[in-house]
Protein backbone atom coordinates (compact mmCIF):
# COMPACT_ATOMS: atom_id res chain seq x y z
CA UNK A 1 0.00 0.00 0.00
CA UNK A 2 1.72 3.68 -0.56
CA UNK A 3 2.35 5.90 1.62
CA UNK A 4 0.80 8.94 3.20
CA UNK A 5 1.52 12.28 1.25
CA UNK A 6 1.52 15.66 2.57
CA UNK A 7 0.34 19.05 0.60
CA UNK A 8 1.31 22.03 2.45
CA UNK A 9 -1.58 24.59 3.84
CA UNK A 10 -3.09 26.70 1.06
CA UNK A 11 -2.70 30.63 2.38
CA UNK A 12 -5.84 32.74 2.67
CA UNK A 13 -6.82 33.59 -1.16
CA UNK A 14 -10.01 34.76 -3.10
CA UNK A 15 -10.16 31.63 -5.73
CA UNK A 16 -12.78 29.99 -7.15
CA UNK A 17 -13.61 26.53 -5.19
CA UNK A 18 -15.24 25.02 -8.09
CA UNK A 19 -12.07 23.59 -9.86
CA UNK A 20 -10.68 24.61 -13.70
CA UNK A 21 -10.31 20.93 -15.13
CA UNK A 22 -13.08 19.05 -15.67
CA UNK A 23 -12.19 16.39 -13.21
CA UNK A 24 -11.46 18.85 -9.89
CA UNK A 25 -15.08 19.91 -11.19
CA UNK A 26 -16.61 16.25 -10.91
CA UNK A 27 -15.32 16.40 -7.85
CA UNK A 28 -16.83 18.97 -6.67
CA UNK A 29 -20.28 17.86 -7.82
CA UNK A 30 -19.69 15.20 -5.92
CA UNK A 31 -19.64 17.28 -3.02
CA UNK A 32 -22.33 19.45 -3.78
CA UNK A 33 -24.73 16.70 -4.79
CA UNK A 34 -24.64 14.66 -1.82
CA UNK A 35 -25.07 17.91 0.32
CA UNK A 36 -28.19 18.57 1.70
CA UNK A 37 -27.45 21.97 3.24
CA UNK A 38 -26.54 24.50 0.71
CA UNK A 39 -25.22 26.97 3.93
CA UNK A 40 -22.84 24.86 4.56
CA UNK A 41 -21.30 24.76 1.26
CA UNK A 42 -21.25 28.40 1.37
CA UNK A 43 -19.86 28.44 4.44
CA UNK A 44 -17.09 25.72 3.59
CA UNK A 45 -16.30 27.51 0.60
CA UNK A 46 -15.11 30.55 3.04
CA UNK A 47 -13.09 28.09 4.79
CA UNK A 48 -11.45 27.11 2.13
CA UNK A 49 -10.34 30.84 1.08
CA UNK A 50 -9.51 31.66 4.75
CA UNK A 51 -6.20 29.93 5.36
CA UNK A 52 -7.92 27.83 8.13
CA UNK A 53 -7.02 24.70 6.93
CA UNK A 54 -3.98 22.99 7.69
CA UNK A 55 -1.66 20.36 5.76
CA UNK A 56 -3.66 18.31 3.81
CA UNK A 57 -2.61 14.15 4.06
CA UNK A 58 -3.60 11.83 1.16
CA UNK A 59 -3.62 8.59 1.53
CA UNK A 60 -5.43 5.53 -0.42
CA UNK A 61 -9.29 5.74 0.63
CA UNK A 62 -8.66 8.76 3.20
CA UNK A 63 -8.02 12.68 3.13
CA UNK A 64 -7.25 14.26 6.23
CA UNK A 65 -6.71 17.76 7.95
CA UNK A 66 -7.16 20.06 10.74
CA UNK A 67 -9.16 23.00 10.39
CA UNK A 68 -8.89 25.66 12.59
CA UNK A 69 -12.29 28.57 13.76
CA UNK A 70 -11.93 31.28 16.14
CA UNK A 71 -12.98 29.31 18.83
CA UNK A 72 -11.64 25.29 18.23
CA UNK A 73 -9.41 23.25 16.43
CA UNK A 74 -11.78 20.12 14.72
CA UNK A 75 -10.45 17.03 12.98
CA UNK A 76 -11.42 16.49 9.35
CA UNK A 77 -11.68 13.52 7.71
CA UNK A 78 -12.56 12.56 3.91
CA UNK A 79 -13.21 8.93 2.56
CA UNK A 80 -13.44 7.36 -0.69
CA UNK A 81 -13.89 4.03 -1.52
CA UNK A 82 -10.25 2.15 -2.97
CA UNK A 83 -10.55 0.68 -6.45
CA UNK A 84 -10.28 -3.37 -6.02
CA UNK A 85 -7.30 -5.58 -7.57
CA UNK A 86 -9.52 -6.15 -10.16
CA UNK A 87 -10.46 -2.56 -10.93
CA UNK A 88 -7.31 -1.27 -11.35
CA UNK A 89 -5.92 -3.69 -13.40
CA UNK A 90 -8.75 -2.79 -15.52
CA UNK A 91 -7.92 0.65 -15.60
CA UNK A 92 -4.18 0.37 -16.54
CA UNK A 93 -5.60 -1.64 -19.21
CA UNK A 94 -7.17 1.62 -20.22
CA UNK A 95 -3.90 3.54 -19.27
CA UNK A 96 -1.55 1.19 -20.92
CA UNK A 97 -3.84 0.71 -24.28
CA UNK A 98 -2.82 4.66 -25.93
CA UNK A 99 0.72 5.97 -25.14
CA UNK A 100 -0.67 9.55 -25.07
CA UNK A 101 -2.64 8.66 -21.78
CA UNK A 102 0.36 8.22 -19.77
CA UNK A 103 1.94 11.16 -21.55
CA UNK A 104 -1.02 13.23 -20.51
CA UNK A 105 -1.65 12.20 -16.66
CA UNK A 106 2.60 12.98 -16.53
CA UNK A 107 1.43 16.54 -17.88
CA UNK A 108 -1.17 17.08 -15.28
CA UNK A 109 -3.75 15.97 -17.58
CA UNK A 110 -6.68 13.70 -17.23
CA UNK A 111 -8.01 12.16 -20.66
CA UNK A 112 -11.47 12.22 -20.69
CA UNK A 113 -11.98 9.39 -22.65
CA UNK A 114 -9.59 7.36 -20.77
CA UNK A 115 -12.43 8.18 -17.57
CA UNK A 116 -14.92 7.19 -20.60
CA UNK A 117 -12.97 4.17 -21.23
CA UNK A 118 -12.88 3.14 -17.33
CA UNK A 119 -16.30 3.34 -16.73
CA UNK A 120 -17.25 1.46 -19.93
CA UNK A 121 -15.10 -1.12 -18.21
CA UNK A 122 -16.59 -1.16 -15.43
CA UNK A 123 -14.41 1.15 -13.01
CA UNK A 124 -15.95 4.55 -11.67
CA UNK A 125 -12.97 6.54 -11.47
CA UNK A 126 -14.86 9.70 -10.42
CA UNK A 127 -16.74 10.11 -7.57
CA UNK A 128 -20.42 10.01 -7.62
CA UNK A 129 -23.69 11.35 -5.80
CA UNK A 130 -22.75 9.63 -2.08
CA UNK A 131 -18.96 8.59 -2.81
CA UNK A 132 -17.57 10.94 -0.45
CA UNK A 133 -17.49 10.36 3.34
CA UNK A 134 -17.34 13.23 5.42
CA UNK A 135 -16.79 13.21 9.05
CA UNK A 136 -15.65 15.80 11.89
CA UNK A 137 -15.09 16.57 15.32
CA UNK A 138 -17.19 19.74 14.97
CA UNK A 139 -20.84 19.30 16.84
CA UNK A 140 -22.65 20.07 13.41
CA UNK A 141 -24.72 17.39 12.22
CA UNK A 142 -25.33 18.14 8.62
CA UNK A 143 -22.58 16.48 6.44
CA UNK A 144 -20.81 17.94 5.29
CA UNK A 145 -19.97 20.23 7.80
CA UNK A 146 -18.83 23.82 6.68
CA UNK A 147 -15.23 22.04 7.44
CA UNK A 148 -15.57 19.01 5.98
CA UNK A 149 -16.41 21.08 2.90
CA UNK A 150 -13.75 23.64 3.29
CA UNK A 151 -11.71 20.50 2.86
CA UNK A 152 -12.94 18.83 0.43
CA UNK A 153 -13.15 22.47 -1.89
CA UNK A 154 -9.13 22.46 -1.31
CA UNK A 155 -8.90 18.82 -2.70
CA UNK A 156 -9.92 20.19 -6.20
CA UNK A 157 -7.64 22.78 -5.89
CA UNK A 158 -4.68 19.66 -5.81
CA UNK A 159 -6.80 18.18 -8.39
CA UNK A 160 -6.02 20.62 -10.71
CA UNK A 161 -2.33 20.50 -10.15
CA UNK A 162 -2.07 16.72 -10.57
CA UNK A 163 -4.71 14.34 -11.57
CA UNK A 164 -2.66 11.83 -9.73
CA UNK A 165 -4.11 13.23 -6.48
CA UNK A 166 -7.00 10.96 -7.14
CA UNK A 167 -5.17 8.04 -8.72
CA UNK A 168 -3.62 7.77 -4.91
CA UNK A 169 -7.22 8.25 -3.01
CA UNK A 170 -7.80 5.20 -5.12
CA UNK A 171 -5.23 3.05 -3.94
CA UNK A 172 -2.11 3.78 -6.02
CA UNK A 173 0.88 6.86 -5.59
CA UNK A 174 2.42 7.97 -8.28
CA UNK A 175 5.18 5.79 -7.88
CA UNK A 176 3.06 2.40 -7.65
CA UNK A 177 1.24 3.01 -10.43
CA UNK A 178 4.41 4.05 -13.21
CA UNK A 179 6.08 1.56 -11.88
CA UNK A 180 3.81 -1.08 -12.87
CA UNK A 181 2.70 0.92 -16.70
CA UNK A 182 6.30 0.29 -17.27
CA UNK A 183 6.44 -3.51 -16.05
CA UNK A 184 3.16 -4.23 -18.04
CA UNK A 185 4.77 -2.20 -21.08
CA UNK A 186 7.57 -3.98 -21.00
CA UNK A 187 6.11 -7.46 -20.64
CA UNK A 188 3.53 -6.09 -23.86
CA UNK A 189 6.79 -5.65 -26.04
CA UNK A 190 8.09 -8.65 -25.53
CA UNK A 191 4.99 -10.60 -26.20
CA UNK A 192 4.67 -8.84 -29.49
CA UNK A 193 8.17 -9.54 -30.14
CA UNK A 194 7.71 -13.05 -30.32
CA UNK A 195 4.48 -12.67 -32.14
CA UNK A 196 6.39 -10.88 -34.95
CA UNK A 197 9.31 -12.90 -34.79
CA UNK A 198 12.12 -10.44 -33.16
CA UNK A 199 15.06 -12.50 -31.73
CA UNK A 200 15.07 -12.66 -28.66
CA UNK A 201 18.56 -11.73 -27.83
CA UNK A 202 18.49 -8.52 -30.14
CA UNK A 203 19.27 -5.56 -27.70
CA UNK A 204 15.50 -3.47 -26.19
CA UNK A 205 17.65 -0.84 -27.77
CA UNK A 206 17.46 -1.19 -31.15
CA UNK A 207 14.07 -3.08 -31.18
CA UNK A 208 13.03 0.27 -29.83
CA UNK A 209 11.66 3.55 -31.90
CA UNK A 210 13.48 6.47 -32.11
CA UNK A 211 12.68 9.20 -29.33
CA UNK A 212 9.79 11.46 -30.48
CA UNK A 213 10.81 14.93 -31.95
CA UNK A 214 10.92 18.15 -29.90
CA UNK A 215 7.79 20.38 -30.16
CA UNK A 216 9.25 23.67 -31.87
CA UNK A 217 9.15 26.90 -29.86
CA UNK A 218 6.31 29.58 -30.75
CA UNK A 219 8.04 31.85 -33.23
CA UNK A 220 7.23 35.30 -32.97
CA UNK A 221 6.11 37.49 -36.09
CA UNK A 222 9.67 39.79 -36.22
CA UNK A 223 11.99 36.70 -36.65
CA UNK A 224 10.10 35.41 -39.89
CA UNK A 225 11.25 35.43 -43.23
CA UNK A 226 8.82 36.05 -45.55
CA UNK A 227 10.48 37.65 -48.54
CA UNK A 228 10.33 37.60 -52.30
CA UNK A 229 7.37 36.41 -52.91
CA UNK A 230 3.96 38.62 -54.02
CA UNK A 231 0.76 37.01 -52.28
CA UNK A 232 -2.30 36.92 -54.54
CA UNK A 233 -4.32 39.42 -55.10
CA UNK A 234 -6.59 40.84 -53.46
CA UNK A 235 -4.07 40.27 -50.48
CA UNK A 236 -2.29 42.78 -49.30
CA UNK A 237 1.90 42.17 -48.51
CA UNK A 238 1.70 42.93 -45.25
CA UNK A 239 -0.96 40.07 -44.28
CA UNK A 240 1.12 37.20 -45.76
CA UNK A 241 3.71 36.95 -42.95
CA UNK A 242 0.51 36.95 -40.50
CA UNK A 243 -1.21 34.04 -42.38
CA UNK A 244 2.55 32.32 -42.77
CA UNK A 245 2.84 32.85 -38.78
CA UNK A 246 -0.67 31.75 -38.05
CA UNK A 247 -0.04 28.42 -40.06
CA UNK A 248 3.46 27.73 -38.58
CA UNK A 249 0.90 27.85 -34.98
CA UNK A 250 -2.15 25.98 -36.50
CA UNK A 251 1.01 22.84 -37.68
CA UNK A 252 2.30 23.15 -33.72
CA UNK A 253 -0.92 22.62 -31.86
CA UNK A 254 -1.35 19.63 -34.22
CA UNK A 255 1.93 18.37 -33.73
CA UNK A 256 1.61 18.84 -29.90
CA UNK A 257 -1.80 17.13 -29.83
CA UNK A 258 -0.31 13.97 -32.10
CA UNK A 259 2.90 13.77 -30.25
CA UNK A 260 0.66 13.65 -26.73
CA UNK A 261 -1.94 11.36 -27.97
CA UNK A 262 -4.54 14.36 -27.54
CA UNK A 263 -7.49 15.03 -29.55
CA UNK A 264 -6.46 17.86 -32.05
CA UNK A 265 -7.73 21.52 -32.79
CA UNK A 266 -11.24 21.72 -33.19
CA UNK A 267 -11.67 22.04 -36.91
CA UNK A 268 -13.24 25.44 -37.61
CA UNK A 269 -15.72 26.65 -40.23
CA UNK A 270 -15.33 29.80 -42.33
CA UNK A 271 -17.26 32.23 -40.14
CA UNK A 272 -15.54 31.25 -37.09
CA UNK A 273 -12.09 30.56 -38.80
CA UNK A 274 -12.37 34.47 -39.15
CA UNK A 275 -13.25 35.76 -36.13
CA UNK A 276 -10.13 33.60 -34.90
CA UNK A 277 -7.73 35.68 -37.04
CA UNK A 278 -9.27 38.92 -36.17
CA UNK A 279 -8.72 37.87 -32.31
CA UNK A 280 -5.37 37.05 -32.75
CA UNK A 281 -4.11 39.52 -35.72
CA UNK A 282 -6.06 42.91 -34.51
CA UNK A 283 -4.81 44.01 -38.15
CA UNK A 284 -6.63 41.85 -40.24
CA UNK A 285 -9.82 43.39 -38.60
CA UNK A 286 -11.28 45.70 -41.29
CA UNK A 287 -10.19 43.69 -44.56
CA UNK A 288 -12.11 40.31 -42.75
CA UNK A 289 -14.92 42.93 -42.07
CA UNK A 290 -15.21 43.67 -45.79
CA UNK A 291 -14.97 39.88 -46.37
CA UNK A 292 -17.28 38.99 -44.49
CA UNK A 293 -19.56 41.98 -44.83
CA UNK A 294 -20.63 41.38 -41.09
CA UNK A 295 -18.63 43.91 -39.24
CA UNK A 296 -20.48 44.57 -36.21
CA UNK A 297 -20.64 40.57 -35.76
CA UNK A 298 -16.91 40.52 -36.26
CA UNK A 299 -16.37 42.69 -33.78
CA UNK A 300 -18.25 40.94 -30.64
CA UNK A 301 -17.48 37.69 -32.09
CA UNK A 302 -13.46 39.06 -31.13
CA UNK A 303 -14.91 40.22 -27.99
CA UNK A 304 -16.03 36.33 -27.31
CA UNK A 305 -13.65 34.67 -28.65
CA UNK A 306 -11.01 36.48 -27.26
CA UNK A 307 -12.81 35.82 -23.55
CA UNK A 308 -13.18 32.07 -24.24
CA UNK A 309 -12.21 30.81 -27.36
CA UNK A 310 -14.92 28.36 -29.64
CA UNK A 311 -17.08 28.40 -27.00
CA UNK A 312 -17.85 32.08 -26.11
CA UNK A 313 -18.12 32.19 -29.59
CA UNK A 314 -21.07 29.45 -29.71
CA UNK A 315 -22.76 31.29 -26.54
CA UNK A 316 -22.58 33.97 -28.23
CA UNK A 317 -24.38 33.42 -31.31
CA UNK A 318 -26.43 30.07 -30.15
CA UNK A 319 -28.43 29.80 -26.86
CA UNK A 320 -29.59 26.27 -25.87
CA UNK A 321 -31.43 24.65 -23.42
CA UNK A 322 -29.66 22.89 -20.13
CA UNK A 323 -30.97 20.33 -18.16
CA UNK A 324 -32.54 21.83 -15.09
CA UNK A 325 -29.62 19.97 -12.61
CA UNK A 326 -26.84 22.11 -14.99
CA UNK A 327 -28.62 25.47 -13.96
CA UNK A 328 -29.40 24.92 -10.10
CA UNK A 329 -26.21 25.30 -8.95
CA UNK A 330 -25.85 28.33 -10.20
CA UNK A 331 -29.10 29.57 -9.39
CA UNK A 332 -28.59 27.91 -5.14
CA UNK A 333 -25.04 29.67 -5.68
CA UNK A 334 -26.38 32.64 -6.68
CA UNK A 335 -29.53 32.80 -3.93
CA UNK A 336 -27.12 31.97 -1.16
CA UNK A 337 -24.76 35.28 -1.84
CA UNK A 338 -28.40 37.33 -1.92
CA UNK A 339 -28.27 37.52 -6.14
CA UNK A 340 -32.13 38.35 -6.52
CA UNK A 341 -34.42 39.32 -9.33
CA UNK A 342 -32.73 36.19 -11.31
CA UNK A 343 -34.49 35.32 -14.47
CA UNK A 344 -33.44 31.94 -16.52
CA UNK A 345 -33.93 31.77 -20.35
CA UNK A 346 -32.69 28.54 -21.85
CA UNK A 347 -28.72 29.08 -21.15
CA UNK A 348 -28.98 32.49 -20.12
CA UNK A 349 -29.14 33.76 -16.39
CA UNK A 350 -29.75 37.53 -16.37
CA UNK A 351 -29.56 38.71 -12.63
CA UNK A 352 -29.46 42.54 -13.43
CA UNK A 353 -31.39 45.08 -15.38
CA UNK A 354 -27.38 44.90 -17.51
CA UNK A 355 -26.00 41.60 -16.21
CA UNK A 356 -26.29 38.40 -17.74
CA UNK A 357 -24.53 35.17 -17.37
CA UNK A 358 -24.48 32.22 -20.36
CA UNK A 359 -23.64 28.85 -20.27
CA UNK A 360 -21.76 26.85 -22.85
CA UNK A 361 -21.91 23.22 -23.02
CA UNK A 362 -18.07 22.73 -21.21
CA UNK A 363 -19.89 24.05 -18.05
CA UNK A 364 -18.15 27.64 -18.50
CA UNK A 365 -20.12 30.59 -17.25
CA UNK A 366 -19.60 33.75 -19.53
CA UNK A 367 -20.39 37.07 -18.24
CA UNK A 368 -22.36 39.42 -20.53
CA UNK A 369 -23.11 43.11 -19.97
CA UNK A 370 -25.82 45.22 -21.45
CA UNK A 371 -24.30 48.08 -23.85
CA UNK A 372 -26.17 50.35 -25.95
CA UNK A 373 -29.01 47.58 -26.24
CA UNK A 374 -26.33 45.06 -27.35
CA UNK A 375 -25.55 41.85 -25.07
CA UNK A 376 -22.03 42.06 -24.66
CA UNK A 377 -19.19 39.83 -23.67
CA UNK A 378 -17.71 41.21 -20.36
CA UNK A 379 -14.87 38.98 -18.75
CA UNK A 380 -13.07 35.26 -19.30
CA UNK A 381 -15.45 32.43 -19.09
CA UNK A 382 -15.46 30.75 -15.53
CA UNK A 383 -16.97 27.57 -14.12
CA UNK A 384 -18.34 29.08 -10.90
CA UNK A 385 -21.04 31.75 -12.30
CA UNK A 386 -20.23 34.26 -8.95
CA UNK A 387 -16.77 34.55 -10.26
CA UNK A 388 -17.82 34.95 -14.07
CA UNK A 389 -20.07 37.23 -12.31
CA UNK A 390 -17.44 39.71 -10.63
CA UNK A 391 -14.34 39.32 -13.56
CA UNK A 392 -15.53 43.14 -14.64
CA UNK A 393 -16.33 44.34 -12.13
């Protein structure tokens, strides 16, 4: 069994307790869903911004701390259930069956279709509605407590510095588990050595493939060359080294996403292909304007896209309807810091006369203010709507 690991105290902060990945986020749900006490959730997530909760130990099936109040010192304890024998070697199965998984958990990464895979298998990885444990000292009986959930808040915060913060609540550190991708790596080459009919005494060095190429640095639009050569008409000279430049980045992220075993770009479409350029090349504004021959578009589609990318883009253009559980917990997050006069069309949470949050389908909130009669984009997409909510304010 590994060993206990310590994460030093996180110092009193304003940061948002609902997680940035997608799996800190889960976790969270987790949380929230098996609470039945939405003030102590608020309350918790004070705790966890305070600085009032100590070291935080990990260990397989337990999380522990002490949290300290004005007025007493309580005891903390988080459990989750350990994966069995069984279970794990199904999910290094998982692990082990696409180089780029390993690759990405190493770069603080969780694949979500290696969770996909998992479960398909048989093995929730995540935590569900009632997977998470709570208990305290404290004399409060609802659980979680406000410290139990201070707690648990800080435990996506680790999340989203290493995935492999959960792997070890399951049952396996770091350590364990690399050790035993590289035995069952190992022991997969050699089978398919003597399928294929390597010798068995030829060196593991040669049998093996060269080491993958280093990912290029970003190069900067000064230190191209672009010279002696007349682009097309009707393109101006001075675009060409910004369409050269935004190619030599389009081949990178491609490369980075093959090399890592990631799923590439999102493949764009002519409208939004543009408002990407105008984003990121402020000079190509007014000749994709006349393009396009949608300039005021263009120009909050750059607002959007600039704030979050594809998706502020798609909220931007496209409501949609949620599922009533996706907009609760903003609306209980929103009630319980005295938000009133909220009013809920399909994706789109106005709770000001000029205020309106929207909701793309990654679980981003994107803050929109009223200008002129125009809904506007306001601040960087967030997934906790209170801090979407205050980003311009």
């Amino acid at each position: 069994m590994s060993m206990a690991q310590g994460y030093p105290a996180f110092p009193a902060q304003q940061r948002s307790t609902r997680g940035h990945s997608w799996w800190a986020r889960a976790w969270v749900q987790a949380l929230e869903d098996t609470s039945l006490d939405a003030t102590q959730l608020k309350k918790g997530r004070r705790y966890a911004n305070s600085g009032h909760v100590g070291t935080i130990t990990i260990s397989p099936g337990r999380i522990g701390a002490t949290v300290y109040s004005p007025d007493d010192t309580y005891e903390v304890v988080v459990r989750v259930d350990e994966l069995t024998e069984a279970e794990w070697e199904q999910f290094l199965d998982q692990v082990a069956a696409r180089a780029g998984h390993i690759a990405a958990l190493l770069d603080g990464e969780m694949p979500h279709d290696l969770i996909e895979a998992a479960e398909a298998a048989g093995v929730a990885f995540l935590p569900g509605i009632g997977d998470l444990d709570p208990s305290c000292t404290c004399d409060d009986w609802e659980l979680p407590c406000q410290h139990a959930a201070g707690l648990s808040y800080q435990v996506a915060w680790l999340l989203d510095s290493d995935p492999f913060v959960l792997l070890h609540l399951r049952g396996r550190s770091r350590e364990l588990l690399l050790d035993q991708l590289v035995a069952r790596s190992t022991g997969q080459a050699e089978v398919e050595d003597e399928v294929l009919g390597a010798p068995a005494d030829v060196p593991p060095a040669i049998r093996e493939l060269p080491p993958l190429p280093v990912v290029p640095r970003k190069v900067l639009l000064e230190e191209l060359a672009v010279s002696g050569i007349e682009p097309p008409s009707p393109i101006a000279t001075g675009v060409l080294p910004m369409l050269v430049l935004d190619a030599s980045r389009r081949a990178r992220s491609l490369l980075i996403a093959l090399l890592n075993g990631t799923p590439e770009p999102q493949p764009l479409d002519e409208w939004q292909d543009a408002v990407r350029l105008a984003a990121d090349f402020p000079e190509l504004l007014t000749p994709l304007a006349e393009a396009t021959g949608r300039a005021t578009e263009l120009g909050l589609g750059v607002q959007a896209w600039r704030y979050g990318g594809v998706a502020g883009l798609d909220v931007l253009e496209h409501p949609w309807q949620p599922t009533p559980a996706e907009l609760a917990r903003a609306r209980t997050d929103l009630l319980a810091e005295e938000v009133e006069d909220i009013e809920v069309t399909g994706n789109r949470v106005t709770v000001r006369p000029d205020t309106q949050l929207r909701l793309d389908h990654h679980g981003n909130w994107h803050a929109y203010r009223l200008n002129e009669q125009t809904w506007t984009p306001a601040a960087p997409a967030s997934p906790d709507p209170l801090i979407a909510l205050t980003l311009d304010w």
